[in-house]
PDB file of N, CA and C in Angstrom:
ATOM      1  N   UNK A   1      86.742  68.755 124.651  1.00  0.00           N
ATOM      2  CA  UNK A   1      86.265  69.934 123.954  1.00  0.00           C
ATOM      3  C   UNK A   1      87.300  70.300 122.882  1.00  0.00           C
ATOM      4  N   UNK A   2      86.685  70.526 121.877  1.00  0.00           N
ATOM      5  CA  UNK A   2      87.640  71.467 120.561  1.00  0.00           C
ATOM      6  C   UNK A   2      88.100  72.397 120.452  1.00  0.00           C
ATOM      7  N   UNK A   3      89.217  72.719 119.918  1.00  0.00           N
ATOM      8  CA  UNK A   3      89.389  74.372 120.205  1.00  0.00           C
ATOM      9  C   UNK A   3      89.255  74.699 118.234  1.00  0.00           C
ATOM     10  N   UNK A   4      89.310  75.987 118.363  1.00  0.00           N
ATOM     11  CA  UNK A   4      88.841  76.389 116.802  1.00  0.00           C
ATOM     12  C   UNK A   4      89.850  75.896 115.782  1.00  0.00           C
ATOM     13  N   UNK A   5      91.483  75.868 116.463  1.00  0.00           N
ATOM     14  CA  UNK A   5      91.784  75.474 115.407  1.00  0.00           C
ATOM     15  C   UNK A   5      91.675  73.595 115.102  1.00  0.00           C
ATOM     16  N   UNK A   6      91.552  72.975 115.987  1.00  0.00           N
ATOM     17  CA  UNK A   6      91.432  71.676 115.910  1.00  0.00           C
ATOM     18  C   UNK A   6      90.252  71.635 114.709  1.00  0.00           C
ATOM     19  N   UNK A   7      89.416  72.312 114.649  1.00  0.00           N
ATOM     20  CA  UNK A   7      88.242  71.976 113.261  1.00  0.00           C
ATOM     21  C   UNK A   7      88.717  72.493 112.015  1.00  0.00           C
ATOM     22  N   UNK A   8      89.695  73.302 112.033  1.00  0.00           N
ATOM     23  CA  UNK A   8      90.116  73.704 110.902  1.00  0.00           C
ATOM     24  C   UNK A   8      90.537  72.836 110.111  1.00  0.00           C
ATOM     25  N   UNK A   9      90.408  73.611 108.442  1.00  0.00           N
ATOM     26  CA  UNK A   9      91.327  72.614 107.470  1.00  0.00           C
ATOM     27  C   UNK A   9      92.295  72.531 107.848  1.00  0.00           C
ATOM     28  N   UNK A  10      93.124  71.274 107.789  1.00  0.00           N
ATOM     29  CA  UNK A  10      94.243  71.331 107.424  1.00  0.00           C
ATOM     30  C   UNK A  10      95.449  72.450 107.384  1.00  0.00           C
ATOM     31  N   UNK A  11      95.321  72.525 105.729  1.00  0.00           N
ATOM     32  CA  UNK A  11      95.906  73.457 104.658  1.00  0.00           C
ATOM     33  C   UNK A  11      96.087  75.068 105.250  1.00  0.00           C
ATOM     34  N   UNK A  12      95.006  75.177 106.180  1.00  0.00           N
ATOM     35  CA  UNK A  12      95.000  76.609 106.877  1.00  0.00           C
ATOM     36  C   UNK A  12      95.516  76.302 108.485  1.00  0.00           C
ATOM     37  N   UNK A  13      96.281  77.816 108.784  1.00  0.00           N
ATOM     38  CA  UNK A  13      96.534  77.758 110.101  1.00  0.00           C
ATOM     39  C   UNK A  13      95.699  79.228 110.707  1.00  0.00           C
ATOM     40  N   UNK A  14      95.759  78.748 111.942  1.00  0.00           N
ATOM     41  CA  UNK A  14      95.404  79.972 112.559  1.00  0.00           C
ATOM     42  C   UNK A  14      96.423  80.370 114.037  1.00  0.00           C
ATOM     43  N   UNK A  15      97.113  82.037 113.924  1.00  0.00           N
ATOM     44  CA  UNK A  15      98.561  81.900 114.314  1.00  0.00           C
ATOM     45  C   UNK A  15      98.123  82.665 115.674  1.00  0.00           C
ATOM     46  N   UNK A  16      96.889  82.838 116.036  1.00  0.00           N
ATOM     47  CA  UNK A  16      96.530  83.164 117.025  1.00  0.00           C
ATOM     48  C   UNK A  16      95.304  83.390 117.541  1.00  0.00           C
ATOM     49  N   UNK A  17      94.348  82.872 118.814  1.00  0.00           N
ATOM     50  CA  UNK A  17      93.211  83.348 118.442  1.00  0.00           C
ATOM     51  C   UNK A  17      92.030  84.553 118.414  1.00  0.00           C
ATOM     52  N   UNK A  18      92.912  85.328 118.642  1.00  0.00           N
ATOM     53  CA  UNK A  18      92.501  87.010 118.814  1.00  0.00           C
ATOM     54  C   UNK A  18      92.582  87.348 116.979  1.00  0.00           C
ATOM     55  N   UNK A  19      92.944  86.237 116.377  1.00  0.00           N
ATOM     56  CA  UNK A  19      93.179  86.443 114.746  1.00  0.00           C
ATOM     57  C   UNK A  19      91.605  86.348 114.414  1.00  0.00           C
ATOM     58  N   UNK A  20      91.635  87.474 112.978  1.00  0.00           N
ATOM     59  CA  UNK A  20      90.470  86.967 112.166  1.00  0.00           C
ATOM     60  C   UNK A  20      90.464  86.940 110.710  1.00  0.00           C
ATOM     61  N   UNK A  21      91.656  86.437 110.690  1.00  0.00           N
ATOM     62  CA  UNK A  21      92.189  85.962 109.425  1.00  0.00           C
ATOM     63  C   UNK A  21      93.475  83.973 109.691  1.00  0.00           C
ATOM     64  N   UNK A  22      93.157  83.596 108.885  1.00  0.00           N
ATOM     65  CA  UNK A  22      94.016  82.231 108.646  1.00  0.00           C
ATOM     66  C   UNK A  22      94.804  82.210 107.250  1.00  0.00           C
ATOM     67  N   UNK A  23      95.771  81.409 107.749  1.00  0.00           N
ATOM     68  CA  UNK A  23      97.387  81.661 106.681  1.00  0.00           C
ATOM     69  C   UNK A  23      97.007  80.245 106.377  1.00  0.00           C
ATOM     70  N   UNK A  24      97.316  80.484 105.092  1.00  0.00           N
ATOM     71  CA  UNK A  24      97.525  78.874 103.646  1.00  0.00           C
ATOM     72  C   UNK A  24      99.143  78.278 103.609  1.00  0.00           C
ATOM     73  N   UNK A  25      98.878  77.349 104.201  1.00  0.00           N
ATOM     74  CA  UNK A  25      99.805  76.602 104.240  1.00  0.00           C
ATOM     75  C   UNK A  25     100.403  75.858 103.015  1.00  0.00           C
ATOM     76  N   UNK A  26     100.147  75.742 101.876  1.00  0.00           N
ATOM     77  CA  UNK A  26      99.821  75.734 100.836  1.00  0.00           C
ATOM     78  C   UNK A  26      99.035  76.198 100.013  1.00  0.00           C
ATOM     79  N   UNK A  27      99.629  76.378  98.237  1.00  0.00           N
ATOM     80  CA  UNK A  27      98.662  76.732  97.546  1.00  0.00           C
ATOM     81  C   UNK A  27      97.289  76.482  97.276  1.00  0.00           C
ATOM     82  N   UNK A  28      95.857  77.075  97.206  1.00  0.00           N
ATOM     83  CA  UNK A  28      94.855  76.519  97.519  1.00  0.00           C
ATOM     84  C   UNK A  28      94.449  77.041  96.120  1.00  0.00           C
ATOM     85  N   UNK A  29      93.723  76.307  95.183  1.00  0.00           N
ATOM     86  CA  UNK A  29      93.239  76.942  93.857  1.00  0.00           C
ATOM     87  C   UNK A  29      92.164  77.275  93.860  1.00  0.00           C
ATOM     88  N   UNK A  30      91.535  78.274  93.231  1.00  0.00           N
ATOM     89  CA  UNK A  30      90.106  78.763  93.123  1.00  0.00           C
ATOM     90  C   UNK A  30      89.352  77.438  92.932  1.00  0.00           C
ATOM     91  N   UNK A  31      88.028  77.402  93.253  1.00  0.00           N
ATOM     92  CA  UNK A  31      87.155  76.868  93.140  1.00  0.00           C
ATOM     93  C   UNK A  31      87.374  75.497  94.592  1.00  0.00           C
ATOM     94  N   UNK A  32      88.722  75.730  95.332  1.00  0.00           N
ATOM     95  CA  UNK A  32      88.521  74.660  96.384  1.00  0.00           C
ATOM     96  C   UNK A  32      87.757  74.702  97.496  1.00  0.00           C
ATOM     97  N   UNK A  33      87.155  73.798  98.387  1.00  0.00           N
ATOM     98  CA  UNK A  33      86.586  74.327  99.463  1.00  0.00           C
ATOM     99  C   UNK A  33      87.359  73.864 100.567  1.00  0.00           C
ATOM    100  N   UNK A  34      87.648  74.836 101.602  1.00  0.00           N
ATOM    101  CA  UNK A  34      88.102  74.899 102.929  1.00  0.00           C
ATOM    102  C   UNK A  34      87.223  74.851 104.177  1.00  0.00           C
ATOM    103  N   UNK A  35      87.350  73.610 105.163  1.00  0.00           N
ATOM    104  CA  UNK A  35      86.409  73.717 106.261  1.00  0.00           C
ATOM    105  C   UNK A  35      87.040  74.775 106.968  1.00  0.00           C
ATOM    106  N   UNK A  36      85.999  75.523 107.787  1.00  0.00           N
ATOM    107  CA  UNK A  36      86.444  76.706 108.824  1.00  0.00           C
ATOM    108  C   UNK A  36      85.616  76.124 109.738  1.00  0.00           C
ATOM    109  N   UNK A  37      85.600  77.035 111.001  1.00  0.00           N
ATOM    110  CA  UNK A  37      85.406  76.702 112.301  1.00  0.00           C
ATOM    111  C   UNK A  37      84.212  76.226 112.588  1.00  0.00           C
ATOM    112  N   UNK A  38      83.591  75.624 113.319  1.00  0.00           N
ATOM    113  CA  UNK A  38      82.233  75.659 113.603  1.00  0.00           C
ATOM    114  C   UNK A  38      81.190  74.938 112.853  1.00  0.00           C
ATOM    115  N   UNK A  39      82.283  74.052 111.610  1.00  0.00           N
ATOM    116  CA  UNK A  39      81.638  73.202 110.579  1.00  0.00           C
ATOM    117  C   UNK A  39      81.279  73.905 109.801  1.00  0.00           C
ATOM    118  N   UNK A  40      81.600  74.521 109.575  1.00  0.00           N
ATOM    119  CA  UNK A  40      81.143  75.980 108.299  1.00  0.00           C
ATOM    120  C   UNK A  40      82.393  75.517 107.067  1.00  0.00           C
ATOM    121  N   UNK A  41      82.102  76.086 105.890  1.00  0.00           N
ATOM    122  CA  UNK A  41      83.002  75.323 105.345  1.00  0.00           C
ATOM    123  C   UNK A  41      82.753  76.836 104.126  1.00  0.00           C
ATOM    124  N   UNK A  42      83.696  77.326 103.536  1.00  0.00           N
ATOM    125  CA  UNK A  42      83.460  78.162 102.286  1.00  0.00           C
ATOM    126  C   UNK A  42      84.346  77.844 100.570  1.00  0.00           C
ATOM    127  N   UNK A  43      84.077  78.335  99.755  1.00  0.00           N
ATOM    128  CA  UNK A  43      84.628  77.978  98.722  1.00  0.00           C
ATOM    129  C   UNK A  43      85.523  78.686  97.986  1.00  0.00           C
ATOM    130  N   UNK A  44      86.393  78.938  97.540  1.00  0.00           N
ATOM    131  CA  UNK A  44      87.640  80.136  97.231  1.00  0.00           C
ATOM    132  C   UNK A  44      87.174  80.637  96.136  1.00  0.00           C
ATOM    133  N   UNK A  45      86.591  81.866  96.183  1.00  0.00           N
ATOM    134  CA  UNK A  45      86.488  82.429  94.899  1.00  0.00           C
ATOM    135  C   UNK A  45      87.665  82.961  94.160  1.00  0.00           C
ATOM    136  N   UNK A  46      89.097  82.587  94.572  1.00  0.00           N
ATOM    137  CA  UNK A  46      90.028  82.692  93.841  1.00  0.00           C
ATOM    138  C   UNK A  46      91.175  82.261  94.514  1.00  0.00           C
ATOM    139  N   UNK A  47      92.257  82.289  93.570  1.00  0.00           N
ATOM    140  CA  UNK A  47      93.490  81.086  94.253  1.00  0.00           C
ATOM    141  C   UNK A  47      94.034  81.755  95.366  1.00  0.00           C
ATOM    142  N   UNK A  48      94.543  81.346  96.006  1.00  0.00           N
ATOM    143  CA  UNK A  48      95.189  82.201  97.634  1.00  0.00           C
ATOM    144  C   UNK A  48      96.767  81.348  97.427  1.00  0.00           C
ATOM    145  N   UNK A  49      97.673  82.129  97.864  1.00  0.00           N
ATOM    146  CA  UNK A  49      98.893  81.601  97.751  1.00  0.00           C
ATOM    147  C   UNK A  49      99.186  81.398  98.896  1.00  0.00           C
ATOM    148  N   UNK A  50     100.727  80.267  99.226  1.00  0.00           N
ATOM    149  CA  UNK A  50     101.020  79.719  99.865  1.00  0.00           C
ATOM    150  C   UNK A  50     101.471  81.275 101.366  1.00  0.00           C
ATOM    151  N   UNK A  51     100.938  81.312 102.667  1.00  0.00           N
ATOM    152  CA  UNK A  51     101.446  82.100 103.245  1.00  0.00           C
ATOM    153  C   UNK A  51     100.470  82.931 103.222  1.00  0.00           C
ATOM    154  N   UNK A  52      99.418  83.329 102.175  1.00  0.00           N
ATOM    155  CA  UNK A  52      98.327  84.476 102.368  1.00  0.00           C
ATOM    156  C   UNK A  52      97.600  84.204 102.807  1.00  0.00           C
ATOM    157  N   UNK A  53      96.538  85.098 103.406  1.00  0.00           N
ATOM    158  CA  UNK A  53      95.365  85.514 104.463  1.00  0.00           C
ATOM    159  C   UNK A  53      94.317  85.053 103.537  1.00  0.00           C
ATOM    160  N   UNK A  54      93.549  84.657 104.690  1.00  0.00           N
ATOM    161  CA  UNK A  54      92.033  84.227 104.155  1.00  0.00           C
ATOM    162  C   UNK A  54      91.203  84.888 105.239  1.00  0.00           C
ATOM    163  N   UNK A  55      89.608  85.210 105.453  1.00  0.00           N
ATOM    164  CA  UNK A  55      89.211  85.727 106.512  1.00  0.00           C
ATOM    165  C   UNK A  55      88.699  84.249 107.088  1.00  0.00           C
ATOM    166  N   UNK A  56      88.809  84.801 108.328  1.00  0.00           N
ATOM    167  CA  UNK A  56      88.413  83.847 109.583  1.00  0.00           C
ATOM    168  C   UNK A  56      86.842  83.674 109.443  1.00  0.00           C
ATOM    169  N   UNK A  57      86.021  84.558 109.333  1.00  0.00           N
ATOM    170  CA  UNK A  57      84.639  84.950 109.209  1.00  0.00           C
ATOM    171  C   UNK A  57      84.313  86.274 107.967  1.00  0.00           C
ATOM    172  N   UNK A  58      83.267  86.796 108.027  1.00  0.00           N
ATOM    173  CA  UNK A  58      82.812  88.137 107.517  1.00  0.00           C
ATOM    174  C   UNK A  58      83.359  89.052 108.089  1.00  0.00           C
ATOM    175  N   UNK A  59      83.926  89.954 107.222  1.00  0.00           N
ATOM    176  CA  UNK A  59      84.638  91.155 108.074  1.00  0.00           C
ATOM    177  C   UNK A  59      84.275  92.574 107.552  1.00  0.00           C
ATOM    178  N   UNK A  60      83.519  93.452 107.991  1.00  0.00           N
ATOM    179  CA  UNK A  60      83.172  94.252 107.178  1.00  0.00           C
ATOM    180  C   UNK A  60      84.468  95.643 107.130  1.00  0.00           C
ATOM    181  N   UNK A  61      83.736  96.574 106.029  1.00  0.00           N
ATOM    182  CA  UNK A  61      85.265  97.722 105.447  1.00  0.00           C
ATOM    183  C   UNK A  61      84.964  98.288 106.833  1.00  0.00           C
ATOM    184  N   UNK A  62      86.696  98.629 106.501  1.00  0.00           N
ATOM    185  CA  UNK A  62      87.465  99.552 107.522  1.00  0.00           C
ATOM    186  C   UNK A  62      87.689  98.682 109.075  1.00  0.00           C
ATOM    187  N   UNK A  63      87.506  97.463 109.067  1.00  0.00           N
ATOM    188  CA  UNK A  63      87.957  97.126 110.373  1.00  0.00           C
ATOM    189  C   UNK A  63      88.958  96.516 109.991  1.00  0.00           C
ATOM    190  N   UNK A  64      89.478  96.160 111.114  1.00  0.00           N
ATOM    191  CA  UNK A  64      91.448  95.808 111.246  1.00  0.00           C
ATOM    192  C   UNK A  64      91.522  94.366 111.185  1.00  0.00           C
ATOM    193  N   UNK A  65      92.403  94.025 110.570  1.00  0.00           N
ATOM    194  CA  UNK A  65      92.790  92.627 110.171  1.00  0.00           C
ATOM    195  C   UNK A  65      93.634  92.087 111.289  1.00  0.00           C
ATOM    196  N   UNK A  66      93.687  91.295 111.865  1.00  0.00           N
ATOM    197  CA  UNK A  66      94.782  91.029 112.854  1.00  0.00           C
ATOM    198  C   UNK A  66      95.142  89.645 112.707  1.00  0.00           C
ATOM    199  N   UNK A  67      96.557  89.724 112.651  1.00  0.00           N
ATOM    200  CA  UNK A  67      97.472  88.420 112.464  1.00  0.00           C
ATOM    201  C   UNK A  67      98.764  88.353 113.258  1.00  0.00           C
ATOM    202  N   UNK A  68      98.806  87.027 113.806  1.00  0.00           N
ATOM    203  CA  UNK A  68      99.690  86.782 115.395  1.00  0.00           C
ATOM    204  C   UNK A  68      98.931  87.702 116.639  1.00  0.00           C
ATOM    205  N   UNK A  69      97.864  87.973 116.477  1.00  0.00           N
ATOM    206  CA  UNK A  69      96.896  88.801 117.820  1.00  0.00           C
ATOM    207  C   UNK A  69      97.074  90.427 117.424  1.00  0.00           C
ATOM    208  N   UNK A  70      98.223  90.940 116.411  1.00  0.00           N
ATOM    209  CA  UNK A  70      98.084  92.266 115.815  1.00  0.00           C
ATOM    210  C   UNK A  70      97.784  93.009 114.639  1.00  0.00           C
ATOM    211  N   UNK A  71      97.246  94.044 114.929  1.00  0.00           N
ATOM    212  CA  UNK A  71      96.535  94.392 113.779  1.00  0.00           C
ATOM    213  C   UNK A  71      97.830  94.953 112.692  1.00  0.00           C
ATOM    214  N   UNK A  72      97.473  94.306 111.606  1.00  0.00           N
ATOM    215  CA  UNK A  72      98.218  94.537 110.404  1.00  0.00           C
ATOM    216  C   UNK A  72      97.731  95.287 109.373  1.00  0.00           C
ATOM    217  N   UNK A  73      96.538  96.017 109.603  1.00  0.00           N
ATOM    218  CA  UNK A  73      96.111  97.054 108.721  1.00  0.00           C
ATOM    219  C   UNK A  73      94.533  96.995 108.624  1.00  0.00           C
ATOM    220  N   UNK A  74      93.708  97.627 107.610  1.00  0.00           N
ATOM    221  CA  UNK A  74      92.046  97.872 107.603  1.00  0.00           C
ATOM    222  C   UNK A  74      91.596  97.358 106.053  1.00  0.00           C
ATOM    223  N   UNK A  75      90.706  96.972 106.216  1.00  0.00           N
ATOM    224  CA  UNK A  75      89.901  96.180 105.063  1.00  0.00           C
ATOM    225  C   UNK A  75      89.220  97.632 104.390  1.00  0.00           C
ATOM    226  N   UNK A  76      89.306  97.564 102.955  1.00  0.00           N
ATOM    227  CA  UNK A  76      88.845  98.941 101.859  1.00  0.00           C
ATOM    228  C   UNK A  76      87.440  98.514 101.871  1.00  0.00           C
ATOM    229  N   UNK A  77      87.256  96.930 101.598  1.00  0.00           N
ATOM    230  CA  UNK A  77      85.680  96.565 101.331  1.00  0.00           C
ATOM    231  C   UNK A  77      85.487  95.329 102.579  1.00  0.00           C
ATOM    232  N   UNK A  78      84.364  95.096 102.382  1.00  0.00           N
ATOM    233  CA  UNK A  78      83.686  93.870 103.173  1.00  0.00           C
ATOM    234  C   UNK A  78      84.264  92.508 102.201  1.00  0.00           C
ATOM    235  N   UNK A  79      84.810  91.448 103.500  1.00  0.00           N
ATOM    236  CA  UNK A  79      85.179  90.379 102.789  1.00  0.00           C
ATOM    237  C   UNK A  79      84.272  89.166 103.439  1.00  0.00           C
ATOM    238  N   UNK A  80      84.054  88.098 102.419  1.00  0.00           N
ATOM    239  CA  UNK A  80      83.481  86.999 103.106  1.00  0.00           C
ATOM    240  C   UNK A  80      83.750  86.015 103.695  1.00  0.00           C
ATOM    241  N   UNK A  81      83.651  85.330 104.702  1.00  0.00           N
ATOM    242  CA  UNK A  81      84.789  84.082 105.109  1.00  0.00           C
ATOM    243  C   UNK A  81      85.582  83.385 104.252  1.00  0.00           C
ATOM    244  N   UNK A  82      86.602  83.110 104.098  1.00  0.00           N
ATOM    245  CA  UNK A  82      87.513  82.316 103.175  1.00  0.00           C
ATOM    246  C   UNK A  82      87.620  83.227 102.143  1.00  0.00           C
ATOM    247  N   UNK A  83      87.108  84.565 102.279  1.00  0.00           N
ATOM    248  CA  UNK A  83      88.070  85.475 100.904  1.00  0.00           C
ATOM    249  C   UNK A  83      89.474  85.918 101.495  1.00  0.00           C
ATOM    250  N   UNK A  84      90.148  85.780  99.951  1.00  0.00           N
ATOM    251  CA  UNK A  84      91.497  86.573 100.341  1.00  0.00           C
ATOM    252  C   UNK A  84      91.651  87.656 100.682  1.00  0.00           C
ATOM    253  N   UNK A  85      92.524  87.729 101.759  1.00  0.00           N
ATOM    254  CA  UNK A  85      92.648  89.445 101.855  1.00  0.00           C
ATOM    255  C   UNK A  85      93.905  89.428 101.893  1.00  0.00           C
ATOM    256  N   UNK A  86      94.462  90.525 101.073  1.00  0.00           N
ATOM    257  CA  UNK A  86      95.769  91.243 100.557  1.00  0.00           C
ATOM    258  C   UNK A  86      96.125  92.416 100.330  1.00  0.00           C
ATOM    259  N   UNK A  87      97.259  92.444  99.474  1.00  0.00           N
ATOM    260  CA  UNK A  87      96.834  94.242  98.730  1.00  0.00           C
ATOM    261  C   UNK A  87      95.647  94.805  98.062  1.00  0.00           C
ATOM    262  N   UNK A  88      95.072  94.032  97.861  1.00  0.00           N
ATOM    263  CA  UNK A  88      93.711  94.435  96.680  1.00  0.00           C
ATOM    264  C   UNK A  88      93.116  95.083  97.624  1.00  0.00           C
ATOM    265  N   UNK A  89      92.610  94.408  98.967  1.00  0.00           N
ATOM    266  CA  UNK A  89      91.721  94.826  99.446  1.00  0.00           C
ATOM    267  C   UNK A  89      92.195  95.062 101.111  1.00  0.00           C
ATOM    268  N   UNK A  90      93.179  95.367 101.592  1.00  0.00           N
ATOM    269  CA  UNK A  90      93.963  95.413 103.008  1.00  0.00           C
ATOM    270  C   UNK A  90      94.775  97.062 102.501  1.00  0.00           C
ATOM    271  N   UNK A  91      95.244  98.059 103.294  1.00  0.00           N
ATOM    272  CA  UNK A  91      95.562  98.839 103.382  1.00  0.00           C
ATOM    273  C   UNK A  91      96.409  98.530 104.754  1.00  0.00           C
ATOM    274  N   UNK A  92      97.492  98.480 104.991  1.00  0.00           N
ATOM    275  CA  UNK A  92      98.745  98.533 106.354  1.00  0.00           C
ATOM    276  C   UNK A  92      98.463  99.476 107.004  1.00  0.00           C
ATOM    277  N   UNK A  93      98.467  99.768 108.217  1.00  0.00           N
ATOM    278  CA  UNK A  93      98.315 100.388 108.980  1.00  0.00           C
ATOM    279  C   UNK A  93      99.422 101.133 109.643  1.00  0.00           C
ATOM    280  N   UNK A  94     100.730 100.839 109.180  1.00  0.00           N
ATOM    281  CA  UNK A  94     102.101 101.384 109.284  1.00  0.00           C
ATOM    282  C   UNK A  94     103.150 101.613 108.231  1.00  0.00           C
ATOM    283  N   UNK A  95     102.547 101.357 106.877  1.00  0.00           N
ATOM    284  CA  UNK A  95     103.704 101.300 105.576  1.00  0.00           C
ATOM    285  C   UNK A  95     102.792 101.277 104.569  1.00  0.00           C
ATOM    286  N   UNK A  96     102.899 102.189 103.793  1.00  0.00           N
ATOM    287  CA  UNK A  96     102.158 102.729 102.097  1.00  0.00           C
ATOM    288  C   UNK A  96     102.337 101.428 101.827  1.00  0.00           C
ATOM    289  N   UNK A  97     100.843 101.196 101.029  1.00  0.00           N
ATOM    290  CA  UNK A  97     100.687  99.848 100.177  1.00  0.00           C
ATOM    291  C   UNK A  97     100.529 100.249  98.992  1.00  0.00           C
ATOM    292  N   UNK A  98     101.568 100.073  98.024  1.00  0.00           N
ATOM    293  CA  UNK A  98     101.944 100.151  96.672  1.00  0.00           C
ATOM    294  C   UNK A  98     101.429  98.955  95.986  1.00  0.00           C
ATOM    295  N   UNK A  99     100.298  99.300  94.787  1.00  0.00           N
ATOM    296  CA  UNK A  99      99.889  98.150  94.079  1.00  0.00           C
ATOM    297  C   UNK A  99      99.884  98.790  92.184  1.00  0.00           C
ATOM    298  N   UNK A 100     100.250  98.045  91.508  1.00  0.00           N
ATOM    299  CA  UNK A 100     100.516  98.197  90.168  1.00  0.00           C
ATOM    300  C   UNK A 100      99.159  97.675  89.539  1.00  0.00           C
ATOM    301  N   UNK A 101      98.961  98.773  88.513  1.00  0.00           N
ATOM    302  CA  UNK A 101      97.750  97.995  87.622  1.00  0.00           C
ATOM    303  C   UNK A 101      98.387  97.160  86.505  1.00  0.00           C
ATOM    304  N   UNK A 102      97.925  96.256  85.501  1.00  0.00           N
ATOM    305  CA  UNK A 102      98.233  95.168  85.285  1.00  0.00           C
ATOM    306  C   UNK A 102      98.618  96.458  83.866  1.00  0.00           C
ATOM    307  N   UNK A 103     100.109  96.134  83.197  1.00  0.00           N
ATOM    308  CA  UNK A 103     101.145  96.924  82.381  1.00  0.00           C
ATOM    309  C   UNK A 103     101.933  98.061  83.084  1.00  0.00           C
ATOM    310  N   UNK A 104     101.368  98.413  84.261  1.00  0.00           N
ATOM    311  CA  UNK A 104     102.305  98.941  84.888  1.00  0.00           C
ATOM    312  C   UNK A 104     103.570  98.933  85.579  1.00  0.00           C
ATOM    313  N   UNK A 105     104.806  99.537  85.489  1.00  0.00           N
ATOM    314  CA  UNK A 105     105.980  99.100  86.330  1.00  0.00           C
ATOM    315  C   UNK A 105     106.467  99.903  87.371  1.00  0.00           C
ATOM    316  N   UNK A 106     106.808  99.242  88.427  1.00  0.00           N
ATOM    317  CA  UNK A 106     107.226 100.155  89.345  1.00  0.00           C
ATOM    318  C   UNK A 106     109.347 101.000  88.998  1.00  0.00           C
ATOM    319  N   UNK A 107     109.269 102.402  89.437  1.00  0.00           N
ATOM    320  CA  UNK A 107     110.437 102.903  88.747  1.00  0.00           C
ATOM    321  C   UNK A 107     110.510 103.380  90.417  1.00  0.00           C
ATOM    322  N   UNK A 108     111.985 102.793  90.562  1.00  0.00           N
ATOM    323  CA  UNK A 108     112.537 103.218  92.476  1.00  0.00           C
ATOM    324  C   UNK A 108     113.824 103.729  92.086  1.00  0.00           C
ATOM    325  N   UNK A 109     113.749 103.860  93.337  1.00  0.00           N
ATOM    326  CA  UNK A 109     114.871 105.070  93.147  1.00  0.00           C
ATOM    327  C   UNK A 109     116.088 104.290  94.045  1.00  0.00           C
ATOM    328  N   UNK A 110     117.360 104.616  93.469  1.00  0.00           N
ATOM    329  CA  UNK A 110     118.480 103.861  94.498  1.00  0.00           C
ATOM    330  C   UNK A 110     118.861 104.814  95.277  1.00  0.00           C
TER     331      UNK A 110
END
């Protein structure tokens, strides 16, 4: 018998299975396709970097992302299997998520 991650790509890991998200083991470029579990297979609607989250399945807003079996924060919108989830669209569940619009700079304080 298989276990879920044995069908997985490659390129993706999965770091636990109470997870419903998988980490890129490498850079993956938009337009690639990644097999996921169950022979299901989706296509990156945009590049995912080496180390970032992809969803495990469909995850709809406001439920909790969990990675290593804990939850690491809540989804703003509904994502589709193999979308990225990050700052864009992940909110932490223990630490302000600071995101810059594109000309903006962040000014900290020492």
């Amino acid at each position: 018998m298989s276990t879920p991650a044995q069908s997985l790509d490659p390129r993706l890991v999965l770091l636990s299975a109470e997870d419903n998200c998988l980490i890129a083991c490498s850079h993956l470029a938009a337009g690639t396709t990644v097999q996921l579990e169950g022979g299901n297979s989706a296509t990156l609607p945009r590049d995912i970097g080496l180390g970032h989250k992809l969803a495990r399945h469909a995850i709809a807003a406001g439920e909790k992302v969990l990675k290593y079996g804990a939850v690491i924060g809540s989804l703003r919108v509904a994502v589709e299997a193999g979308e990225h989830i990050h700052t864009h669209n992940l909110d932490s569940d223990y630490t302000p998520t600071y995101t810059l619009d594109e000309g903006e700079t962040f000014v900290g304080h020492a």
